[in-house]
N, C-alpha and C. Protein backbone atom coordinates (compact mmCIF):
# COMPACT_ATOMS: atom_id res chain seq x y z
N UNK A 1 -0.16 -0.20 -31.53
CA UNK A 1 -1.36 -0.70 -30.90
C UNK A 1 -1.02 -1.75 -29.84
N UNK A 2 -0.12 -2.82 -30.17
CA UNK A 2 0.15 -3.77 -29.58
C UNK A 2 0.72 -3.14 -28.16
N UNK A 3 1.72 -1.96 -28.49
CA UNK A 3 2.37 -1.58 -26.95
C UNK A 3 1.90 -1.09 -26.08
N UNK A 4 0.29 -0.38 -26.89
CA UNK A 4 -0.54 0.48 -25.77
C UNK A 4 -1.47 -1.11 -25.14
N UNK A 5 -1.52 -1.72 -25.59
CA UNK A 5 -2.61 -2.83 -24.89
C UNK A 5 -1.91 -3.26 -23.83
N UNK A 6 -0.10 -3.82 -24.10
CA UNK A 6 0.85 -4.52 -23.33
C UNK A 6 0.67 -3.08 -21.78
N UNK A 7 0.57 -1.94 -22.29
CA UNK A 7 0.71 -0.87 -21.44
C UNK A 7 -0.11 -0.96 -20.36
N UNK A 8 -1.86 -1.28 -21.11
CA UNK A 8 -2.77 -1.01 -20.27
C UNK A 8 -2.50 -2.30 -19.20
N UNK A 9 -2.27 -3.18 -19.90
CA UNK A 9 -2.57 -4.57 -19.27
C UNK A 9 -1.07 -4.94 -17.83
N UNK A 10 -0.54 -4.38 -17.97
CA UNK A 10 1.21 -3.77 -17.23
C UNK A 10 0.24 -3.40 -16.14
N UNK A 11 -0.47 -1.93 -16.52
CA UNK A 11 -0.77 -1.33 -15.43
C UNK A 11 -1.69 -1.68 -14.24
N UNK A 12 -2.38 -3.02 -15.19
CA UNK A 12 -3.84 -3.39 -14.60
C UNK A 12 -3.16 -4.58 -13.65
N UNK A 13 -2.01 -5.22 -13.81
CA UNK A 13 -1.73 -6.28 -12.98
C UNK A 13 -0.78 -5.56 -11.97
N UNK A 14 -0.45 -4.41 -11.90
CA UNK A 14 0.66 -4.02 -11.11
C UNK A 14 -0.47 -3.38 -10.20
N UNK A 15 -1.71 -2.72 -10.23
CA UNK A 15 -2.75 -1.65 -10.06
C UNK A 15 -3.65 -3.51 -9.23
N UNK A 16 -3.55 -4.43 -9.10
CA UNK A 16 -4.16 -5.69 -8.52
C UNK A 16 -3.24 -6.14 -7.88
N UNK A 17 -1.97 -6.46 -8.19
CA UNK A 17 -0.69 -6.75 -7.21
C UNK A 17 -0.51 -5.56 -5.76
N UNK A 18 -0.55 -4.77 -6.42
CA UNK A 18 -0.56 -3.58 -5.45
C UNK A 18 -1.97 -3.52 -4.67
N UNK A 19 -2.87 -3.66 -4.89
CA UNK A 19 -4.27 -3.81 -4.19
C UNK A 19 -4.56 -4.76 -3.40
N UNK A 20 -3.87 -6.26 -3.64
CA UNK A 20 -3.44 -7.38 -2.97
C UNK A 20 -3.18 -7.16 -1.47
N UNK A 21 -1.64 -6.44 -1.74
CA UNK A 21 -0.82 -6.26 -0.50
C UNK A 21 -1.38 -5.13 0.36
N UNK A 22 -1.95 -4.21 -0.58
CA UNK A 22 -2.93 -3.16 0.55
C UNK A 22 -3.91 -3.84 1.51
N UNK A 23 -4.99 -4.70 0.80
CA UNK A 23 -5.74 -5.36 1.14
C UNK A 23 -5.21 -6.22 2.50
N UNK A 24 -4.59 -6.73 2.34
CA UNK A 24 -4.31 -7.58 3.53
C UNK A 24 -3.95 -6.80 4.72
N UNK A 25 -2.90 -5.54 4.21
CA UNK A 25 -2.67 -4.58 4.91
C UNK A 25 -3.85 -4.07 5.82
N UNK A 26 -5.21 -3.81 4.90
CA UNK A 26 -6.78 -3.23 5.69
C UNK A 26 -7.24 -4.37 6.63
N UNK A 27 -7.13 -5.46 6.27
CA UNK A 27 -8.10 -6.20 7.09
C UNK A 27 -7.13 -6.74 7.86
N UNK A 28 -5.91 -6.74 8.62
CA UNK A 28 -5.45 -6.93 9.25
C UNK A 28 -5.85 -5.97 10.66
N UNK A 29 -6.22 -4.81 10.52
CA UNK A 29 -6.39 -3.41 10.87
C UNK A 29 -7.93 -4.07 11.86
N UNK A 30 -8.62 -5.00 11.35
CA UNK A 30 -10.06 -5.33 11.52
C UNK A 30 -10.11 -6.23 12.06
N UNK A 31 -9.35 -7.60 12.01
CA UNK A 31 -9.04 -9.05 12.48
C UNK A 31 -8.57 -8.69 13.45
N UNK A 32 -7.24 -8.51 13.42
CA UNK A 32 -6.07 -8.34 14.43
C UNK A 32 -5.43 -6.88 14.83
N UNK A 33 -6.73 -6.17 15.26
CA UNK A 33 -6.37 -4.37 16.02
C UNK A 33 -5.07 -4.78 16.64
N UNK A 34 -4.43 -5.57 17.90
CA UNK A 34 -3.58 -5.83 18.42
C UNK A 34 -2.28 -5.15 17.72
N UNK A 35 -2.03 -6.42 17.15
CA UNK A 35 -1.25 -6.36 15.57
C UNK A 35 -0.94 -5.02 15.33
N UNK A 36 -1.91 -4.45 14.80
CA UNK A 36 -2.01 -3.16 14.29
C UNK A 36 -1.59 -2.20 15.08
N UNK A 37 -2.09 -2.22 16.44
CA UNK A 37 -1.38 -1.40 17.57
C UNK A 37 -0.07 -1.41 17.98
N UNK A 38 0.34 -2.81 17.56
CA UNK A 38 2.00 -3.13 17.75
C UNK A 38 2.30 -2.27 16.76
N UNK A 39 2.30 -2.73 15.76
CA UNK A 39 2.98 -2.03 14.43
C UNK A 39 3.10 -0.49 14.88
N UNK A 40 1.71 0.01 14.80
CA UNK A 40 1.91 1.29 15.10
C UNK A 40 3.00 1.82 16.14
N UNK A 41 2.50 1.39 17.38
CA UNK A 41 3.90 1.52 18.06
C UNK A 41 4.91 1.44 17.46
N UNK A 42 5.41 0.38 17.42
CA UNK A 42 6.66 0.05 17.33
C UNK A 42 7.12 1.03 15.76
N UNK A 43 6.17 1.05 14.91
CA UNK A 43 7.08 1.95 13.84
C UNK A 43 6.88 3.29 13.45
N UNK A 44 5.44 3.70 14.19
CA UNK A 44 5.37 5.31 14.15
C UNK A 44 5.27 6.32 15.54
N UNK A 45 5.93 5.09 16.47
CA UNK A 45 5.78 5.89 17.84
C UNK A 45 4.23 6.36 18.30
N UNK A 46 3.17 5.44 17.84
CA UNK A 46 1.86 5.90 18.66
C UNK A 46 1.69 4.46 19.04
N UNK A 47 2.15 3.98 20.08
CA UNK A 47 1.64 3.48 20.91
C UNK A 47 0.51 3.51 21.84
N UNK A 48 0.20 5.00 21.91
CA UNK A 48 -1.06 4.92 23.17
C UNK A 48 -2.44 4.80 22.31
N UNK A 49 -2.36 4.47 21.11
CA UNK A 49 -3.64 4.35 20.35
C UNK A 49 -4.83 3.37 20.68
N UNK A 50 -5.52 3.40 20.74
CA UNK A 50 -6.68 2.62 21.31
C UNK A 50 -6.98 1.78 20.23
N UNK A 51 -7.04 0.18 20.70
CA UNK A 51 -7.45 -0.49 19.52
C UNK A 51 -8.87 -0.54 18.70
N UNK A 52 -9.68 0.46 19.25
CA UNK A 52 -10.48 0.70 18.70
C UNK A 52 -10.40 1.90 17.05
N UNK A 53 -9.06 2.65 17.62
CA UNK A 53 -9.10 3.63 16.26
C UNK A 53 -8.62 3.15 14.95
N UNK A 54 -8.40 1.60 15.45
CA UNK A 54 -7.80 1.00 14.02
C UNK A 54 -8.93 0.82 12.84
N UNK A 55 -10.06 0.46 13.64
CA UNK A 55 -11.47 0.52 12.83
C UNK A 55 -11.75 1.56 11.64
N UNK A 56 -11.42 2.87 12.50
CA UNK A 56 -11.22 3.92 11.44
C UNK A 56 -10.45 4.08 10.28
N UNK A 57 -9.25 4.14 11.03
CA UNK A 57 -7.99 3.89 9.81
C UNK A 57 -8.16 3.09 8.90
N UNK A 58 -8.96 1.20 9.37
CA UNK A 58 -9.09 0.56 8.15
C UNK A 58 -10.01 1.14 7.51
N UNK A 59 -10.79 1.09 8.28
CA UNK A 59 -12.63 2.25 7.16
C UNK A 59 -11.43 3.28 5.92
N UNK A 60 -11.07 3.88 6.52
CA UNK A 60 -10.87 4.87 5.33
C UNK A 60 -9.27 4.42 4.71
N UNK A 61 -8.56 3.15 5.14
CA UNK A 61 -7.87 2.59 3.86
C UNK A 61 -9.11 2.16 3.02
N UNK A 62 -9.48 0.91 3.69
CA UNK A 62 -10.64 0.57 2.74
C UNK A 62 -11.63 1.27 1.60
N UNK A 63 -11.39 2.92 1.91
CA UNK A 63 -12.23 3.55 0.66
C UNK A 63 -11.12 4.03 -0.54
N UNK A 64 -9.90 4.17 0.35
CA UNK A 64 -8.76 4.78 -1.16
C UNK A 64 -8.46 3.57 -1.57
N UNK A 65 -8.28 2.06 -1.09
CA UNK A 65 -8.13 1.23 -1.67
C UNK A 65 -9.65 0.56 -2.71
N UNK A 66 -10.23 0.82 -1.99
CA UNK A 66 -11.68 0.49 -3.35
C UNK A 66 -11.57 1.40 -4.66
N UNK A 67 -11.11 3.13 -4.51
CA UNK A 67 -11.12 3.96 -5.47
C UNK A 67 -10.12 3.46 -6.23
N UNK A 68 -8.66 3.09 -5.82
CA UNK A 68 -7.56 2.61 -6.66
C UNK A 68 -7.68 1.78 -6.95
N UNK A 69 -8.76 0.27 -6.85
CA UNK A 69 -9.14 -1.02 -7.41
C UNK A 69 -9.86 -0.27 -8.69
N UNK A 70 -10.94 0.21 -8.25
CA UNK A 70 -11.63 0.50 -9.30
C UNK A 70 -11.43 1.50 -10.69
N UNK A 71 -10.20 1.93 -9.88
CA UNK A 71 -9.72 3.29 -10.74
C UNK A 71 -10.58 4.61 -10.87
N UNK A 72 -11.24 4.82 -9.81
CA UNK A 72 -11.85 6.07 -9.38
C UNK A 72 -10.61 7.32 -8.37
N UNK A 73 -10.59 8.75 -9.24
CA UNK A 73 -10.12 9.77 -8.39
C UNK A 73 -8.71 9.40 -7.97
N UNK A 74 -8.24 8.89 -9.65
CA UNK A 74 -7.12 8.40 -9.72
C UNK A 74 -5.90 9.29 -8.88
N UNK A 75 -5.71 10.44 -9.13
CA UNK A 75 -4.75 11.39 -9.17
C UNK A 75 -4.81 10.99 -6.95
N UNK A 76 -5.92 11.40 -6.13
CA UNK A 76 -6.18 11.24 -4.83
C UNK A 76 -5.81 9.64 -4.57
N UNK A 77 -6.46 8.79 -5.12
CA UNK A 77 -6.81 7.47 -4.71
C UNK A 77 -5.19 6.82 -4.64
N UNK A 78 -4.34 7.28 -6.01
CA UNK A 78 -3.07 6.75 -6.09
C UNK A 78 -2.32 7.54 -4.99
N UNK A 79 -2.15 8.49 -4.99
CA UNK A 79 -1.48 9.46 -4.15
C UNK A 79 -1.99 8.52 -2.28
N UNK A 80 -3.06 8.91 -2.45
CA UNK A 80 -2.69 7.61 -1.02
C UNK A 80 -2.80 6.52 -0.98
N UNK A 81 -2.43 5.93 -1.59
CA UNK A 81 -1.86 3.70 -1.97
C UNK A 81 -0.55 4.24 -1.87
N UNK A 82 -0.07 5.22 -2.31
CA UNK A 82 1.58 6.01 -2.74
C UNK A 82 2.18 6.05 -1.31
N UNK A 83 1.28 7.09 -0.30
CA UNK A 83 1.96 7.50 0.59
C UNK A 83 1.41 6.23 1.74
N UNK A 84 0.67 5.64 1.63
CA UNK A 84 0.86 4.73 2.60
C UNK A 84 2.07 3.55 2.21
N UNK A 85 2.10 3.26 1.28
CA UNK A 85 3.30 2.29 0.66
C UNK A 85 4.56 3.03 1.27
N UNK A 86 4.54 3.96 0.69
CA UNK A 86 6.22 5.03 1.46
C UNK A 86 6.16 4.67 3.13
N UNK A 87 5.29 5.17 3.81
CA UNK A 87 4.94 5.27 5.15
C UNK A 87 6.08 3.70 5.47
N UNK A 88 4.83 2.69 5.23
CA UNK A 88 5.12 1.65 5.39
C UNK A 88 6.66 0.92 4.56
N UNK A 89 7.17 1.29 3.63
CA UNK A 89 8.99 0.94 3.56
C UNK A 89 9.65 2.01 4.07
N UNK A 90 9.65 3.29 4.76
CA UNK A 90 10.53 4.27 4.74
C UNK A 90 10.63 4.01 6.99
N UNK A 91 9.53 4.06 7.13
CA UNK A 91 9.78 4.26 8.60
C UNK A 91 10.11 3.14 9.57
N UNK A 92 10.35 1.54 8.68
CA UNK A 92 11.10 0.70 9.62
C UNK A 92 12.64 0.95 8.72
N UNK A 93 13.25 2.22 9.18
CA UNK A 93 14.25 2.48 8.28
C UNK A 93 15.82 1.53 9.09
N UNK A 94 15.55 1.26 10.04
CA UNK A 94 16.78 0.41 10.67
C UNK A 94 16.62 -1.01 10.42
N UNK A 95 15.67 -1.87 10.18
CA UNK A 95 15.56 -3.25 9.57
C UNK A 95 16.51 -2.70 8.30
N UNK A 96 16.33 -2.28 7.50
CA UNK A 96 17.12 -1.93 6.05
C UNK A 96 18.63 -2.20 7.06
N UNK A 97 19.00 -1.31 7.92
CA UNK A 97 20.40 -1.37 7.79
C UNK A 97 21.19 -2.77 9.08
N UNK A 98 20.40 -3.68 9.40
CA UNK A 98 20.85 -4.88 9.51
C UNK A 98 19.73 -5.82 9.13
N UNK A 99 20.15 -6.49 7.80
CA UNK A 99 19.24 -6.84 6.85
C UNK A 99 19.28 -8.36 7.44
N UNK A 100 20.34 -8.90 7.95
CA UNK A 100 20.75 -10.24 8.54
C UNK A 100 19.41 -10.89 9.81
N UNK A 101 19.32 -10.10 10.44
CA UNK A 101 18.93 -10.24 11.77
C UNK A 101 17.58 -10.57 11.38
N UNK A 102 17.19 -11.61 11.89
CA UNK A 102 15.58 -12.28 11.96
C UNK A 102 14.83 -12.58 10.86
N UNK A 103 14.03 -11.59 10.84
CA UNK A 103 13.35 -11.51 9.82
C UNK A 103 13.46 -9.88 8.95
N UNK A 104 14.06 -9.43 9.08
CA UNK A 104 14.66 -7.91 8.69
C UNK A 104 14.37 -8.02 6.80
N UNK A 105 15.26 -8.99 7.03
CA UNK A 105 15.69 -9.36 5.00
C UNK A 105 13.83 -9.00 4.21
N UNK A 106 13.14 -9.58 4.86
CA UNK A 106 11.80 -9.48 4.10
C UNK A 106 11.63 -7.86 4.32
N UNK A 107 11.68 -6.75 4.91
CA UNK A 107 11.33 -5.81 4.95
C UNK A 107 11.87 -5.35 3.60
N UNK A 108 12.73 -5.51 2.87
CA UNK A 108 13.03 -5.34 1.54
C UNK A 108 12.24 -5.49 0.39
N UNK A 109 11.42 -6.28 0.30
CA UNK A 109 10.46 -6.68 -0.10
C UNK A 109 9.42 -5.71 -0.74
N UNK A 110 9.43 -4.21 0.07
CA UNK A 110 8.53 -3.24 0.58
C UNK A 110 8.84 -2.12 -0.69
N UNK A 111 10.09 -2.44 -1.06
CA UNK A 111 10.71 -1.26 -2.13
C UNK A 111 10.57 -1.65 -3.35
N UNK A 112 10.06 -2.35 -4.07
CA UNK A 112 9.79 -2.53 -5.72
C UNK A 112 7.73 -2.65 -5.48
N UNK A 113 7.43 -2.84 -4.12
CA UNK A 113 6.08 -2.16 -4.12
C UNK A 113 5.98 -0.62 -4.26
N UNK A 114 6.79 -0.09 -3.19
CA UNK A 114 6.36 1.31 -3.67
C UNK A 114 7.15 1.91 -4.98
N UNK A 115 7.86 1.08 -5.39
CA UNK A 115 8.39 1.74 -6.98
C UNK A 115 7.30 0.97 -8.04
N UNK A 116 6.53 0.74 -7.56
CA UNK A 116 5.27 -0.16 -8.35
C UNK A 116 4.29 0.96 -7.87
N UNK A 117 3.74 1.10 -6.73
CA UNK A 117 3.07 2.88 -6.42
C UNK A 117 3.55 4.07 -7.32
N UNK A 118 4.66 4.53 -7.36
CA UNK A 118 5.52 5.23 -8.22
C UNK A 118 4.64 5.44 -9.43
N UNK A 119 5.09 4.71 -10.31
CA UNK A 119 4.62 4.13 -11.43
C UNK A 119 3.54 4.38 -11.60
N UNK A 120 2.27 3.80 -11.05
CA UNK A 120 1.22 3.65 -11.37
C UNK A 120 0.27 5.33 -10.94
N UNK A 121 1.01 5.63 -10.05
CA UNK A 121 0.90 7.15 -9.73
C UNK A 121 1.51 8.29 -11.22
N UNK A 122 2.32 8.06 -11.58
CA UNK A 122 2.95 8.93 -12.83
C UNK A 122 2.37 8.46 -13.41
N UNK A 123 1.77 7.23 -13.69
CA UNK A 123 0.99 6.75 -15.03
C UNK A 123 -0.28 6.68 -15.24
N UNK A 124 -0.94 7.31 -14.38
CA UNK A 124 -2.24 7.21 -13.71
C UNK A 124 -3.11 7.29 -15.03
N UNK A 125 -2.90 8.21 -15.81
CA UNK A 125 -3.81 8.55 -17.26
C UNK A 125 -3.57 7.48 -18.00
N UNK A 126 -2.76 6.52 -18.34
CA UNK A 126 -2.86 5.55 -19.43
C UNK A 126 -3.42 4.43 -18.79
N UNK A 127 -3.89 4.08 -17.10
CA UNK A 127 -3.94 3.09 -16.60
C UNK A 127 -5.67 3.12 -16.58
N UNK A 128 -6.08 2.79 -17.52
CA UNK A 128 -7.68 2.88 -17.92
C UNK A 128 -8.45 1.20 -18.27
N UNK A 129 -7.63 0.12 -18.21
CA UNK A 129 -8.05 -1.19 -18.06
C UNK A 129 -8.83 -1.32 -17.21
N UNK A 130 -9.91 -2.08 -17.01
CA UNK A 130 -10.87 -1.99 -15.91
C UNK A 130 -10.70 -1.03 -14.63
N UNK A 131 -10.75 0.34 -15.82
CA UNK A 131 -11.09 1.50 -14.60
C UNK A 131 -12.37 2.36 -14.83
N UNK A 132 -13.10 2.72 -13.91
CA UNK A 132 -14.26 3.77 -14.55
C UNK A 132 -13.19 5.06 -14.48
């Protein structure tokens, strides 16, 4: 009994830690389009994006991240917290290989989040702590 509670309660702070860093991730998208347009550029090669389409993109982080707060349409909702987490550690893949330079070292940072996505994605059925 004790290990399934420790279980649920694992999942429910990793499933808010992870919602945290999304979060800031969305409303950055809303504050600072700029920002967002850099990023994009600079790490998925769409630069010519209009800072207006960031609006969108946050709109619909903002709904898989409400479903994965709430624990709604788990199997969808995790699957994209999953693949945006990947997105975001896999494609600044050259910071990884000079970790020295600037601020590079924090991009590391990015990989025990998405092995925290991982997780909570394979575990999706036991993670029922404040979930509908």
């Amino acid at each position: 009994m004790a290990s399934t509670t420790n279980l649920r309660i694992s999942l429910l702070t990793l499933r808010l830690g992870v919602a945290i860093v999304m979060i800031a991730w969305t409303v950055d998208k809303f504050i600072n389009p700029g920002h967002a347009k850099a990023v994009f550029g600079g790490f998925y090669g769409l630069a010519n994006l209009s800072e207006g389409i960031f609006l969108f993109v946050g709109i619909a982080q903002a709904l898989v991240i409400l479903a994965f707060i709430i624990g709604i349409a788990k199997t969808w909702s995790r699957l994209g917290v999953l693949l945006m987490a990947a997105a975001g550690t896999l494609t600044p893949f050259a910071k990884y290989l000079d970790p020295w330079t600037g601020a590079n070292l924090l991009f590391f940072a990015a990989w025990p989040m998405l092995a925290a996505c991982i997780a909570l994605y394979l575990m999706r059925d036991s993670d029922t702590m404040l979930s509908l």
